[in-house]
C-alpha atoms as a PDB file:
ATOM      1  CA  UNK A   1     -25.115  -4.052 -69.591  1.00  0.00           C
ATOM      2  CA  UNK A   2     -24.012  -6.822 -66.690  1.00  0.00           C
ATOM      3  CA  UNK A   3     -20.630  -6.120 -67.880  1.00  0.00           C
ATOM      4  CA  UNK A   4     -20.281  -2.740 -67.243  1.00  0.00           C
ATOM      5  CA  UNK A   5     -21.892  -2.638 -63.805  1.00  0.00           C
ATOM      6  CA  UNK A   6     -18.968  -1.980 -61.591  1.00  0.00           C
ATOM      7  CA  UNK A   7     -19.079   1.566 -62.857  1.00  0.00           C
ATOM      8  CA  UNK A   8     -22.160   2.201 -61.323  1.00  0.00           C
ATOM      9  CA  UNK A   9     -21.047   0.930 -57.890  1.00  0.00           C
ATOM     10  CA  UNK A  10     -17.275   3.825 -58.432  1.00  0.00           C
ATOM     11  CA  UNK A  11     -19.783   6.592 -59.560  1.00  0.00           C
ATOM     12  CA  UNK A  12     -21.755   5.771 -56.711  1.00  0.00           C
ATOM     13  CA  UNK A  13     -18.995   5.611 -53.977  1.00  0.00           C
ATOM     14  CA  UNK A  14     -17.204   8.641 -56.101  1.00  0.00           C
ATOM     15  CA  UNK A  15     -20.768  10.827 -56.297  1.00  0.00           C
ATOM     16  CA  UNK A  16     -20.777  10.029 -52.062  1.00  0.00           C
ATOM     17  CA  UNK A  17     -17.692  10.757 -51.317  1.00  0.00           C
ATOM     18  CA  UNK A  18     -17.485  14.202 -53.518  1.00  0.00           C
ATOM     19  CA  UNK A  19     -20.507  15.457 -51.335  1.00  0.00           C
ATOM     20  CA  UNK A  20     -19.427  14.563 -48.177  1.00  0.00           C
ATOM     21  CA  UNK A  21     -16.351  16.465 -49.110  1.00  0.00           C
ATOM     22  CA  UNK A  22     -18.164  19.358 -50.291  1.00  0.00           C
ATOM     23  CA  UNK A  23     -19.878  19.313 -47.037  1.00  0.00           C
ATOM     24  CA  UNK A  24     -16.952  19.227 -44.902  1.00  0.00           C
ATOM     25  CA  UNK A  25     -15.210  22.120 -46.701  1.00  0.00           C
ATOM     26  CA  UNK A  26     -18.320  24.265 -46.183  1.00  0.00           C
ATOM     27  CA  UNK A  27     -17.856  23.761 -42.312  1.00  0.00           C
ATOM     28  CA  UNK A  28     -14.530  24.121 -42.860  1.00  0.00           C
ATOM     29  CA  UNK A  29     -14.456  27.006 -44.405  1.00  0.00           C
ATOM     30  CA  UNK A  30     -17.335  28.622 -41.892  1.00  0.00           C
ATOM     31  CA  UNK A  31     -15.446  27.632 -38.740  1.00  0.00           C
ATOM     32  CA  UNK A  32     -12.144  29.192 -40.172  1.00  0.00           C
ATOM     33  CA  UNK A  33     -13.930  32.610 -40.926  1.00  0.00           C
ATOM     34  CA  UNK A  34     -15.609  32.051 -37.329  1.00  0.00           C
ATOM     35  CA  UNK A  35     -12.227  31.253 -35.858  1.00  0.00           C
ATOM     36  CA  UNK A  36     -10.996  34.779 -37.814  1.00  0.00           C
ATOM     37  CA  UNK A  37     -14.039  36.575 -36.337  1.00  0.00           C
ATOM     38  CA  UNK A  38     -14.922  38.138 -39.663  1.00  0.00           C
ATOM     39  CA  UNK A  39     -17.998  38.689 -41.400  1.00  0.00           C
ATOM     40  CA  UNK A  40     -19.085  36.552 -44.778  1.00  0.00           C
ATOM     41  CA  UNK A  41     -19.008  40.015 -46.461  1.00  0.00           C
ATOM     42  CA  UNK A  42     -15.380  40.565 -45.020  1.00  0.00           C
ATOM     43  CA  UNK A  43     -14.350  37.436 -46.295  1.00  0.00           C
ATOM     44  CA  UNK A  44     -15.642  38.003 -49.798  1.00  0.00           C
ATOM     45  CA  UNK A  45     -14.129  41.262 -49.829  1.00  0.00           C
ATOM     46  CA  UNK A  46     -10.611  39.933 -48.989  1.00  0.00           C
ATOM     47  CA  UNK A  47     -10.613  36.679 -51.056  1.00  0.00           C
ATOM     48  CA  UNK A  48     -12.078  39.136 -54.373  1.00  0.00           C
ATOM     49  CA  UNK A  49     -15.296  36.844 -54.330  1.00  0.00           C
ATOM     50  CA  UNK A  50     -18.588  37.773 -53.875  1.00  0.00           C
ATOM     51  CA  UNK A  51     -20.593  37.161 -50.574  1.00  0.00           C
ATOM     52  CA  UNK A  52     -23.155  35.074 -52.361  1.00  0.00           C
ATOM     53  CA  UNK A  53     -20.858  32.917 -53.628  1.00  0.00           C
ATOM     54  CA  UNK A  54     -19.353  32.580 -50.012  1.00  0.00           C
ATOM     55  CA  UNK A  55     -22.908  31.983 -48.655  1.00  0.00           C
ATOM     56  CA  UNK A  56     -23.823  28.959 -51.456  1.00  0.00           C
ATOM     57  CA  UNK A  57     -20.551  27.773 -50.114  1.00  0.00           C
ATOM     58  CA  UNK A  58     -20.433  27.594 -46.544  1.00  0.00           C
ATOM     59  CA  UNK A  59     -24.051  26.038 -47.252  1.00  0.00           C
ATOM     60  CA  UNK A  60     -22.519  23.074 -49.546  1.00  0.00           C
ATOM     61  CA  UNK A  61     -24.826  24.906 -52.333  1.00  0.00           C
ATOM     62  CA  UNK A  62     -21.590  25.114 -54.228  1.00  0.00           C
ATOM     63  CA  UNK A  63     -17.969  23.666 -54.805  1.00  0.00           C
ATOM     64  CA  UNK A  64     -15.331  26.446 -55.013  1.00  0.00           C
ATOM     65  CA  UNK A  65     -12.965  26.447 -58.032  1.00  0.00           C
ATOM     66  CA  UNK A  66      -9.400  25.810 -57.515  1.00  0.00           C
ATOM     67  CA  UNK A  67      -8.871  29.457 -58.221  1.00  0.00           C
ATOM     68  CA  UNK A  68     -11.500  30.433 -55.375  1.00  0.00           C
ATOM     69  CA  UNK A  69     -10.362  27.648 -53.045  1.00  0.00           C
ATOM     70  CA  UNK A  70      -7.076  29.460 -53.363  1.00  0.00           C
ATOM     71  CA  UNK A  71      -8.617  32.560 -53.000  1.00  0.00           C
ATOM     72  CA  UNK A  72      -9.913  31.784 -49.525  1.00  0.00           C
ATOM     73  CA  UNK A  73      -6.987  29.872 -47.977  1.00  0.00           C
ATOM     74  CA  UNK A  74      -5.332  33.235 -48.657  1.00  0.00           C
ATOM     75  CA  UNK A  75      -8.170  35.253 -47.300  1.00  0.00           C
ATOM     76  CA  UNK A  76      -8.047  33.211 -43.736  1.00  0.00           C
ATOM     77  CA  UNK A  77      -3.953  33.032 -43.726  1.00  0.00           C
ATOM     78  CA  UNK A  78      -4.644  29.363 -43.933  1.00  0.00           C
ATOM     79  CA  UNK A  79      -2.618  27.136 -46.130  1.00  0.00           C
ATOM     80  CA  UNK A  80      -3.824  25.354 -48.873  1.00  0.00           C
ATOM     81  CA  UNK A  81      -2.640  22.031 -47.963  1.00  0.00           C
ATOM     82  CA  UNK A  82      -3.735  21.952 -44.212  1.00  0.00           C
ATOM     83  CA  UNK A  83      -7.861  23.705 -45.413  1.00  0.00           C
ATOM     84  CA  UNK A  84      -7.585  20.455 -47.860  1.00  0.00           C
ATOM     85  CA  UNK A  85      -5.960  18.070 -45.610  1.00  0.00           C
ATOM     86  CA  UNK A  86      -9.050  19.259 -42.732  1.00  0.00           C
ATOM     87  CA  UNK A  87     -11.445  18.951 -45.398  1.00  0.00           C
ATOM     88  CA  UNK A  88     -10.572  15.287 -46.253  1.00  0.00           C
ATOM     89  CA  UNK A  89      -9.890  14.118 -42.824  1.00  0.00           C
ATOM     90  CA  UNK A  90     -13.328  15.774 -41.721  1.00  0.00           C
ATOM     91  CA  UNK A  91     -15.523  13.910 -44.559  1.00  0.00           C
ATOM     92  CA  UNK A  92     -14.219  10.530 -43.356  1.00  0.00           C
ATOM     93  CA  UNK A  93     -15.893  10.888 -40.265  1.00  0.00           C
END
């Protein structure tokens, strides 16, 4: 077991570092619809996804799909690249 215990030190530092970037894209992703002035319903409604699913993740409740991450960028006229690149540099606070 000794052996194999720098794995659970990387799944540790990997499971910490996934949810801090889940929580920066969900304040992300609210402060660019807040910036747009539009609704959670208008957003689902222009990225095809349902305003549930926008709630869950602008709560950190869920992690979009790369599909759905997609989806939104699109929705907000935001590119990919630059919602990812705020995301990351946001959960390194």
């Amino acid at each position: 077991m000794e052996r194999f215990s720098f794995l659970r030190f990387s799944v540790d530092a990997v499971t910490r570092q996934t949810e801090a970037f889940v929580k920066a894209l969900a304040t992300v992703l609210r402060l660019a619809r807040e910036d747009k002035g539009i609704s959670k319903i208008e957003l689902a409604t222009r990225a095809g996804l349902s305003q549930p699913y926008i709630g869950y993740i602008e709560q950190g409740a869920r992690c979009p799909t790369a599909e759905s991450l997609k989806r939104l960028a699109l929705a907000l006229e935001i590119p990919l690249h630059q919602l990812i690149r705020r995301t990351e540099e946001l959960s390194e606070r």
